[in-house]
Protein backbone atom coordinates (compact mmCIF):
# COMPACT_ATOMS: atom_id res chain seq x y z
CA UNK A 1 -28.33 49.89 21.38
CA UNK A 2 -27.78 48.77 25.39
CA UNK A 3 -26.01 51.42 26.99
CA UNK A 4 -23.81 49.73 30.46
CA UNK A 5 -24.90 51.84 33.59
CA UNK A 6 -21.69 52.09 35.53
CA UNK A 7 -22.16 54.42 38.36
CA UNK A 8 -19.10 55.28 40.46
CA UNK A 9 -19.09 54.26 43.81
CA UNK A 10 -19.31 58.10 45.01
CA UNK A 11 -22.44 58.67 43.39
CA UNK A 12 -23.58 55.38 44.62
CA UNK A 13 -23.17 56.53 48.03
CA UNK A 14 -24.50 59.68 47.28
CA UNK A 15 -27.71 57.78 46.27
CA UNK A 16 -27.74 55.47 49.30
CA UNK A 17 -27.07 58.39 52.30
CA UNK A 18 -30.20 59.95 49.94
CA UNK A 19 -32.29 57.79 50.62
CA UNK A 20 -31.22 56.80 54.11
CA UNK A 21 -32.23 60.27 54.91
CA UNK A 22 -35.82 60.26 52.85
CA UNK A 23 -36.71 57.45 54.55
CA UNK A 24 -35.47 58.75 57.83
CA UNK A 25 -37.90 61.53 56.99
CA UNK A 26 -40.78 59.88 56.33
CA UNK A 27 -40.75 57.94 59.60
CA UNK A 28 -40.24 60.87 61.55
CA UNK A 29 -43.40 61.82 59.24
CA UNK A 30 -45.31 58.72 60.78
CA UNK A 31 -44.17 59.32 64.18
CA UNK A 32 -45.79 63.03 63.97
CA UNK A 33 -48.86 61.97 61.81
CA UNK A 34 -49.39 59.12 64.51
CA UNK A 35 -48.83 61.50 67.41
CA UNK A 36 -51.38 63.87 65.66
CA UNK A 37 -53.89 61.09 65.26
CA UNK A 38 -53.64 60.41 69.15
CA UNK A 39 -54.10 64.46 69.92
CA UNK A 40 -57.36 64.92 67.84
CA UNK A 41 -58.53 61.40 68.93
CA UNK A 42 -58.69 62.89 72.42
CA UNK A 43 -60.20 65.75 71.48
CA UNK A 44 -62.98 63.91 69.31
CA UNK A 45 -63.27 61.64 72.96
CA UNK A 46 -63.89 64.83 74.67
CA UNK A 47 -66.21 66.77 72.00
CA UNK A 48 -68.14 63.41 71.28
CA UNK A 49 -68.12 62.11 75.14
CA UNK A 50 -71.59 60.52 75.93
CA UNK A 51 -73.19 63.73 78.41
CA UNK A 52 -71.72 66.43 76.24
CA UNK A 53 -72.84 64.89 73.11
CA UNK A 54 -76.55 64.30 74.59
CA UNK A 55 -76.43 68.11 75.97
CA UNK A 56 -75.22 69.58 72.42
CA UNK A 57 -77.44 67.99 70.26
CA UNK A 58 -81.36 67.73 69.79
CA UNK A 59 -82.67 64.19 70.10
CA UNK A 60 -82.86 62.52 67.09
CA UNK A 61 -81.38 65.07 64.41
CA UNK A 62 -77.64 63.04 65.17
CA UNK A 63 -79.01 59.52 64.98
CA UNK A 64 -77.46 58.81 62.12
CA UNK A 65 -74.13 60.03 62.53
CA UNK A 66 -74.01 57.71 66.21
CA UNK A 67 -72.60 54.59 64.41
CA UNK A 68 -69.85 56.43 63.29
CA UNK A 69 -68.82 57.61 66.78
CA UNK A 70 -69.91 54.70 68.84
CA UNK A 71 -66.05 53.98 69.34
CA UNK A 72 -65.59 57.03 70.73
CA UNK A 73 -67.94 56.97 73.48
């Protein structure tokens, strides 16, 4: 047994502004999670900057962690 789905154009409507707006909030979403990734990207620059990173940490205990912030120097 097939039931026909026949929505009525209201509730159609209803379903489109819906997701018009989800989607609206997801890219404000982006927007802040990108904004965010900039802000803690410049702190990382400034934590991880080549003098203050020499200065903080004792030679050769970090050696292994360098590749991952090589980018960042």
């Amino acid at each position: 047994m097939s039931t026909v789905f026949n929505p009525s154009a209201k509730s159609i409507s209803k379903r489109i502004n819906l997701l018009l707006h989800n989607r609206g909030v997801l890219l404000h979403g982006i927007k802040k999670i990108e904004s965010n990734k900039k802000k803690v990207l410049k702190v990382f620059q400034k934590l991880f900057s080549r003098r203050n990173f020499q200065c903080h940490v004792q030679e050769g205990k970090m050696n292994s962690f360098n590749p991952l912030f090589s980018d960042l120097q």
